[in-house]
Every structure is written in structure tokens, then in C-alpha cells.
PDB file of N, CA and C in Angstrom:
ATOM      1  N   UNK A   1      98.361  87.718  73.158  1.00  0.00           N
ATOM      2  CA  UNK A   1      99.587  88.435  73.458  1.00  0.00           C
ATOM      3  C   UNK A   1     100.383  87.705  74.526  1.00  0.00           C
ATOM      4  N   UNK A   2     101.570  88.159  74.600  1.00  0.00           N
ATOM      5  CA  UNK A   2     102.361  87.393  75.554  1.00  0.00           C
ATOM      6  C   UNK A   2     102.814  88.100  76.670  1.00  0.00           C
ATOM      7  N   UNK A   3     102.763  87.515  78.034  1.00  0.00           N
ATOM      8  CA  UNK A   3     102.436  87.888  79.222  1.00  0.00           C
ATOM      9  C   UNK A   3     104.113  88.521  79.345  1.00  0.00           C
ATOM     10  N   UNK A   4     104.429  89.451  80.237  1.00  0.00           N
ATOM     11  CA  UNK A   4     105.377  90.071  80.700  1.00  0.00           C
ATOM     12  C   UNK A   4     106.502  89.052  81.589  1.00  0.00           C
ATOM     13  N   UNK A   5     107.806  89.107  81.235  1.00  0.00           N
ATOM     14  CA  UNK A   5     108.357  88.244  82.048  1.00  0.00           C
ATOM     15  C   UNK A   5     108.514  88.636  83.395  1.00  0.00           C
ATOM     16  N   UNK A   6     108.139  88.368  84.500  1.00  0.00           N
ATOM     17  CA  UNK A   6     108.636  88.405  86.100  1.00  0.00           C
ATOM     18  C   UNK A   6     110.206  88.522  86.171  1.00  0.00           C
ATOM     19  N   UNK A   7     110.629  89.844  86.821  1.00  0.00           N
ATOM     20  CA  UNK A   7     112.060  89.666  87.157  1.00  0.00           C
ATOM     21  C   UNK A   7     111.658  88.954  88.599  1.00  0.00           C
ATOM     22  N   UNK A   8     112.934  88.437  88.404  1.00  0.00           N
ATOM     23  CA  UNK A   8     113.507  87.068  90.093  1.00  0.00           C
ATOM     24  C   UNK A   8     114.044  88.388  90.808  1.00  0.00           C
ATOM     25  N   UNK A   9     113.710  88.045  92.245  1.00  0.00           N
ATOM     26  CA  UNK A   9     114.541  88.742  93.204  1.00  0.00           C
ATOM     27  C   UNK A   9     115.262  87.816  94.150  1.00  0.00           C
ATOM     28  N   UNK A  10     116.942  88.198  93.584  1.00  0.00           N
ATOM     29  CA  UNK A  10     117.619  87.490  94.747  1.00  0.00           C
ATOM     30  C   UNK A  10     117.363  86.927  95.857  1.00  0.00           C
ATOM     31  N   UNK A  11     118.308  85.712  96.092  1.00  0.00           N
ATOM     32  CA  UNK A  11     117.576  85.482  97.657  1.00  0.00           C
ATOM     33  C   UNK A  11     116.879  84.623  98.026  1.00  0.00           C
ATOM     34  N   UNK A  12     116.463  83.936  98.999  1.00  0.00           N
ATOM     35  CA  UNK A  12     115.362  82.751  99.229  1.00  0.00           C
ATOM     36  C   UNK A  12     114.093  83.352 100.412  1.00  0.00           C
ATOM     37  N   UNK A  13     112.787  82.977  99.851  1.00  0.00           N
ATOM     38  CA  UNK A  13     112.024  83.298 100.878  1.00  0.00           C
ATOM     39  C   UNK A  13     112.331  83.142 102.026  1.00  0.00           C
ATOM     40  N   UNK A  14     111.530  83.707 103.057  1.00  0.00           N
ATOM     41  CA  UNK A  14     111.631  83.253 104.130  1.00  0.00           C
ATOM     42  C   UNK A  14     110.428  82.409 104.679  1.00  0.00           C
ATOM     43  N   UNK A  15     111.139  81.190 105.617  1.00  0.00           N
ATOM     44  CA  UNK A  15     109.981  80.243 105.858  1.00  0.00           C
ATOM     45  C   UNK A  15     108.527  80.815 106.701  1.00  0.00           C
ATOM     46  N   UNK A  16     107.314  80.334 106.188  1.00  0.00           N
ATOM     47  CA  UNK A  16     105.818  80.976 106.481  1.00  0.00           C
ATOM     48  C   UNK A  16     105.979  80.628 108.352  1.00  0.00           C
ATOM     49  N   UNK A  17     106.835  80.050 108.839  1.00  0.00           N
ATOM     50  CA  UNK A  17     106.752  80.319 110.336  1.00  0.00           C
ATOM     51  C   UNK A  17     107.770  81.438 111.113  1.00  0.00           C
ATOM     52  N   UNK A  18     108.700  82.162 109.893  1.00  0.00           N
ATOM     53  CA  UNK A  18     109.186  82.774 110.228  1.00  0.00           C
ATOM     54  C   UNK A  18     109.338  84.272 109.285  1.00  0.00           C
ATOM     55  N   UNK A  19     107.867  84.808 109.014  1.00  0.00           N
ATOM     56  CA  UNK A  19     107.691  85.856 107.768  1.00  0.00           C
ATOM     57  C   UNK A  19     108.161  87.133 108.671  1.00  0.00           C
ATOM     58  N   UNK A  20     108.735  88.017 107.790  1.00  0.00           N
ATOM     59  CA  UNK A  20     108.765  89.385 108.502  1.00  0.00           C
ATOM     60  C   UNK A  20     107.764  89.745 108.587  1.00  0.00           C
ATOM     61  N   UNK A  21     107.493  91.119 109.342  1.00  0.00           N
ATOM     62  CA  UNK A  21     106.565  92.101 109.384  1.00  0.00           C
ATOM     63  C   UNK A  21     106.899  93.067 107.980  1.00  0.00           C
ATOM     64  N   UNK A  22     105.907  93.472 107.778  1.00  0.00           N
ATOM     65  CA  UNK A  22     105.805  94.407 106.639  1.00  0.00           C
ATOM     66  C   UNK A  22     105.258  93.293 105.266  1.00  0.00           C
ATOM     67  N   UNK A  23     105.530  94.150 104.242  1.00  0.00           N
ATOM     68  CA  UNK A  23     105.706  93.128 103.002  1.00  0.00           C
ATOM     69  C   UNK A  23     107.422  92.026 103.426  1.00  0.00           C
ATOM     70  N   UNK A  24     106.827  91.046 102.858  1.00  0.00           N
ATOM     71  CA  UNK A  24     107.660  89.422 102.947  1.00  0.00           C
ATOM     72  C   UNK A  24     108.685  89.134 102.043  1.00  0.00           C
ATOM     73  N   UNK A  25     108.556  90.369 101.227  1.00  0.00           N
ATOM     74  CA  UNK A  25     109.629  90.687  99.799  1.00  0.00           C
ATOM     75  C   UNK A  25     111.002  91.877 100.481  1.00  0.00           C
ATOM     76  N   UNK A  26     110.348  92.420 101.554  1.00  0.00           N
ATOM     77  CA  UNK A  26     111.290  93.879 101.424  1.00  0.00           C
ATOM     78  C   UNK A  26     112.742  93.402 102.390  1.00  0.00           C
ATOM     79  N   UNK A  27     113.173  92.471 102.853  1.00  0.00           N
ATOM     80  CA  UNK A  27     114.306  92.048 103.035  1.00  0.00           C
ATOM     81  C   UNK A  27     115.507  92.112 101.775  1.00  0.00           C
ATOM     82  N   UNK A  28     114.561  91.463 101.291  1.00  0.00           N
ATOM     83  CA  UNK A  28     115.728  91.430  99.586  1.00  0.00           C
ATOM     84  C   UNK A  28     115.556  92.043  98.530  1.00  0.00           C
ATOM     85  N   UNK A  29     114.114  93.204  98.602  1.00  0.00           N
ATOM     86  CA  UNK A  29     114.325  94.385  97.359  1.00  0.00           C
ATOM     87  C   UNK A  29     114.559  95.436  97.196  1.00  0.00           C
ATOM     88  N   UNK A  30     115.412  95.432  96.103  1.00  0.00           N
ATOM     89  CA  UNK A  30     116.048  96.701  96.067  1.00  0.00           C
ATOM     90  C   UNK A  30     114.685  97.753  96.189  1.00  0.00           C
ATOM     91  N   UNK A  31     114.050  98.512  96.067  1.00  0.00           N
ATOM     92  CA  UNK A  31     112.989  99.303  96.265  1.00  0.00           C
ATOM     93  C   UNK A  31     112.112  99.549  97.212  1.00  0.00           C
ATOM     94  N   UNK A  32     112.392  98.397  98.486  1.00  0.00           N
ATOM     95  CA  UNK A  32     112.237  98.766  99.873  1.00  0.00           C
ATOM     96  C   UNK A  32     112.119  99.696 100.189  1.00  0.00           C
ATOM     97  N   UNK A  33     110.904 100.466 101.056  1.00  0.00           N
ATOM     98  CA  UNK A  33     111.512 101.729 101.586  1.00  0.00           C
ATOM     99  C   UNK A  33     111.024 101.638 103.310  1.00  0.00           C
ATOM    100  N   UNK A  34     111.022 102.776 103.698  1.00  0.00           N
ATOM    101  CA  UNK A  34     110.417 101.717 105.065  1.00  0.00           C
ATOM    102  C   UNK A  34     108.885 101.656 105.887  1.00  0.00           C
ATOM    103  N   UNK A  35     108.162 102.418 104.416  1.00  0.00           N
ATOM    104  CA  UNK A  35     106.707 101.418 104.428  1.00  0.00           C
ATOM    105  C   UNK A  35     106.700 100.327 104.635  1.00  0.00           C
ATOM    106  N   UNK A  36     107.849  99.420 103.567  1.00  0.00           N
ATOM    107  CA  UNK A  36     107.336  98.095 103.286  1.00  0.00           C
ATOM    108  C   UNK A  36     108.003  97.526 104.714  1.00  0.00           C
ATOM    109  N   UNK A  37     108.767  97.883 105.210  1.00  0.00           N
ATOM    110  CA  UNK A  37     109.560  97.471 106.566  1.00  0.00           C
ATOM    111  C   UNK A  37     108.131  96.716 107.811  1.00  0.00           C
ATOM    112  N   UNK A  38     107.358  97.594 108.022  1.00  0.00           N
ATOM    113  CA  UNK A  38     106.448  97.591 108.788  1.00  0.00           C
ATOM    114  C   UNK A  38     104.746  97.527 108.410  1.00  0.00           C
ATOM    115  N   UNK A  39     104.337  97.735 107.172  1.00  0.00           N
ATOM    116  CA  UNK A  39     102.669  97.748 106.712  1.00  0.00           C
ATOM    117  C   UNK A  39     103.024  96.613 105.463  1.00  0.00           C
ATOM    118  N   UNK A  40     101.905  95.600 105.789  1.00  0.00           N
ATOM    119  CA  UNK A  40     102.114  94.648 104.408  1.00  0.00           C
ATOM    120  C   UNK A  40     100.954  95.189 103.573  1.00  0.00           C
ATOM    121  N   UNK A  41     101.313  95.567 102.245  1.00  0.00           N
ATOM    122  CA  UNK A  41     100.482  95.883 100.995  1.00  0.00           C
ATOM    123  C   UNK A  41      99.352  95.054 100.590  1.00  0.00           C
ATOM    124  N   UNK A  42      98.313  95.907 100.425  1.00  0.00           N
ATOM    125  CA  UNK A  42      97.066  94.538 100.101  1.00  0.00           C
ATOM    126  C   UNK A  42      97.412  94.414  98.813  1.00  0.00           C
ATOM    127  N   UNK A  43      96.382  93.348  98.413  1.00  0.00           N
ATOM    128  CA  UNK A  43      96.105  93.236  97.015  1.00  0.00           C
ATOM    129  C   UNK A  43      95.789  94.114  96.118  1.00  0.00           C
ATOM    130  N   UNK A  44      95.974  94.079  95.253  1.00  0.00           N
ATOM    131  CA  UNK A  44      95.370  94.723  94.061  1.00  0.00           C
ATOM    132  C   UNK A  44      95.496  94.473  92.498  1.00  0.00           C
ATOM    133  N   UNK A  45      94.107  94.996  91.627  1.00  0.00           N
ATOM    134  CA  UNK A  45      93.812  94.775  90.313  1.00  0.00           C
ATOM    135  C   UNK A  45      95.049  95.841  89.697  1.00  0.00           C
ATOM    136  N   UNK A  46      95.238  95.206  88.755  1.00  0.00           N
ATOM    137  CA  UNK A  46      95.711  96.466  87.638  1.00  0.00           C
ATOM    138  C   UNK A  46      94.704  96.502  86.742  1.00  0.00           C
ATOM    139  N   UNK A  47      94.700  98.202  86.302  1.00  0.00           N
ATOM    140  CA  UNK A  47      93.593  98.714  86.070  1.00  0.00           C
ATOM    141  C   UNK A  47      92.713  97.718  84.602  1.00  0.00           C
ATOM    142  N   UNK A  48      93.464  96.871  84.114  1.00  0.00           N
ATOM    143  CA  UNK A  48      92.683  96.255  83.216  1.00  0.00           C
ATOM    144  C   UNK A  48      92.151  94.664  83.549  1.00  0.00           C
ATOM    145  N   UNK A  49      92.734  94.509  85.315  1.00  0.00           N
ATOM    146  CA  UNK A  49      92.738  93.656  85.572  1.00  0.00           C
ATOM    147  C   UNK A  49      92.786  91.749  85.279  1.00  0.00           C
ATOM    148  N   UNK A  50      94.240  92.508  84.308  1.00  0.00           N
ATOM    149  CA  UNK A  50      94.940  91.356  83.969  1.00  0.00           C
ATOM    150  C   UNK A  50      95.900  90.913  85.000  1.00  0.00           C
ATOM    151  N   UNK A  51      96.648  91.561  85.794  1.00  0.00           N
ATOM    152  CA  UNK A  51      97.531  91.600  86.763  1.00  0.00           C
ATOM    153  C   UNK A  51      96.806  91.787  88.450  1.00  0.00           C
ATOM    154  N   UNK A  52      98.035  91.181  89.546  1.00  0.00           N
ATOM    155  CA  UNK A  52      97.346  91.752  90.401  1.00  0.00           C
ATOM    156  C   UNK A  52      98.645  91.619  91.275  1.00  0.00           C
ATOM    157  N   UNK A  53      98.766  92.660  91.730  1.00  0.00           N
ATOM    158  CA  UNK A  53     100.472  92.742  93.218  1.00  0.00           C
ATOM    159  C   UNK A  53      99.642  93.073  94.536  1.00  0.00           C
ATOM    160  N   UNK A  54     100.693  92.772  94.879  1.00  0.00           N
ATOM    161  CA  UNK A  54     100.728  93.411  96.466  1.00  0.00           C
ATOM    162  C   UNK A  54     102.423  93.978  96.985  1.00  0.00           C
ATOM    163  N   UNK A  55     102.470  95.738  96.321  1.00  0.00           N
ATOM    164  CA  UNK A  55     103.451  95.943  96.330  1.00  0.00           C
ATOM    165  C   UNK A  55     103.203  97.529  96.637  1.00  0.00           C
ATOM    166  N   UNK A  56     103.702  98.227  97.602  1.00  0.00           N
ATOM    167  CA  UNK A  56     103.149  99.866  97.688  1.00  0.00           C
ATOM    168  C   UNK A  56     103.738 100.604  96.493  1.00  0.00           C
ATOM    169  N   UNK A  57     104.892 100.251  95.745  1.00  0.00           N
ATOM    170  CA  UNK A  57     105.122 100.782  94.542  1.00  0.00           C
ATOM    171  C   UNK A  57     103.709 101.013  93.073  1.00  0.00           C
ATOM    172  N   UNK A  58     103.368  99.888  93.495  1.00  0.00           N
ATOM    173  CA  UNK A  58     102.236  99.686  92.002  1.00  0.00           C
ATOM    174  C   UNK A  58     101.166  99.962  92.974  1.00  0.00           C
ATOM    175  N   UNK A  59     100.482 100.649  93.998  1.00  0.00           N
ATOM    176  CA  UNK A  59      99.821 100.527  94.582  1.00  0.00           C
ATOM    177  C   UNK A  59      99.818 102.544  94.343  1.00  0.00           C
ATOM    178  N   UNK A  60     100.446 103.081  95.237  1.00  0.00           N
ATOM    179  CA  UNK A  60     100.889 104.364  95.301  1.00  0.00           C
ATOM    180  C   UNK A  60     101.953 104.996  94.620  1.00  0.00           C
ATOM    181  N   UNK A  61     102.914 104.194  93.731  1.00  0.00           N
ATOM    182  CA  UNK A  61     103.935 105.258  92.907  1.00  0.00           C
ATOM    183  C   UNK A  61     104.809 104.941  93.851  1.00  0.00           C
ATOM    184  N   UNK A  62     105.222 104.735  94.945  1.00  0.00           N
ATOM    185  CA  UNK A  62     106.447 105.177  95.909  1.00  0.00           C
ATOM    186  C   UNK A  62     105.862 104.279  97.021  1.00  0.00           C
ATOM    187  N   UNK A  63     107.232 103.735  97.331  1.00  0.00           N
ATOM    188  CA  UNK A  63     107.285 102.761  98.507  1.00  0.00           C
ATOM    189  C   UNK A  63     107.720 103.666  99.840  1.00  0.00           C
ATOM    190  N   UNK A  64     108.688 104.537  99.644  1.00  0.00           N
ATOM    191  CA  UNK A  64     109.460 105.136 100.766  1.00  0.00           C
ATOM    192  C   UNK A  64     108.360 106.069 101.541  1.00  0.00           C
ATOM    193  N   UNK A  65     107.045 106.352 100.938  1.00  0.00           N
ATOM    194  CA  UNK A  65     106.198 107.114 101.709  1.00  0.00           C
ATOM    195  C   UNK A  65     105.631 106.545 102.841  1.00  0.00           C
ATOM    196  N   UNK A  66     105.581 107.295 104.219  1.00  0.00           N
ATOM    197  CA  UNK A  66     105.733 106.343 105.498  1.00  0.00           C
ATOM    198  C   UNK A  66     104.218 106.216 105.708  1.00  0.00           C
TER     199      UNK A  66
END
């Protein structure tokens, strides 16, 4: 089967000597909430563990929960 395409998120990283706090994505995504502002998301399997994020959305359903 064929793997899911990755949407791009606007924007350019930011350099590894200068990462935010929180998740390193939530500067430029739209779905930020302000969990991701301040706690960086661990890893994780998806449940068939084909996939794996580090995102409080796919983690808990909802990013904005503090």
C-alpha cells in the first residue's frame, strides 16, 4: 500500500542552537495551542505502529488542553 502524503508546514525550521521551548513545530502551526507553546510532545507509536509523531494532537485529540 502506499504511504500517506505529509502535508509541508510553512516556514523554515528553526536553527538546533536556537529551538523554541515547547514542540519546535508550534511557531508555524496552524493547530498550536498553548500546550505546544511550553511542553514538547514525546514520541509515539500509532496504534499499528506503522507511524510515529510527536504531536499532542495525535497523542491526546487536542493540543489546546493546558
Amino acid at each position: 500500500h502506499r504511504a500517506a502524503r505529509l502535508n509541508q508546514i510553512d516556514g523554515a525550521m528553526p536553527r538546533l542552537h536556537a529551538m523554541p521551548d515547547g514542540c519546535a513545530f508550534h511557531p508555524r502551526c496552524a493547530s498550536a495551542g498553548p500546550r505546544c507553546a511550553h511542553t514538547r510532545p514525546p514520541l509515539a507509536a500509532s496504534p499499528s505502529g506503522a507511524t510515529v509523531s510527536a504531536c499532542w494532537l495525535h497523542q491526546e485529540g487536542v493540543a489546546h488542553a493546558a
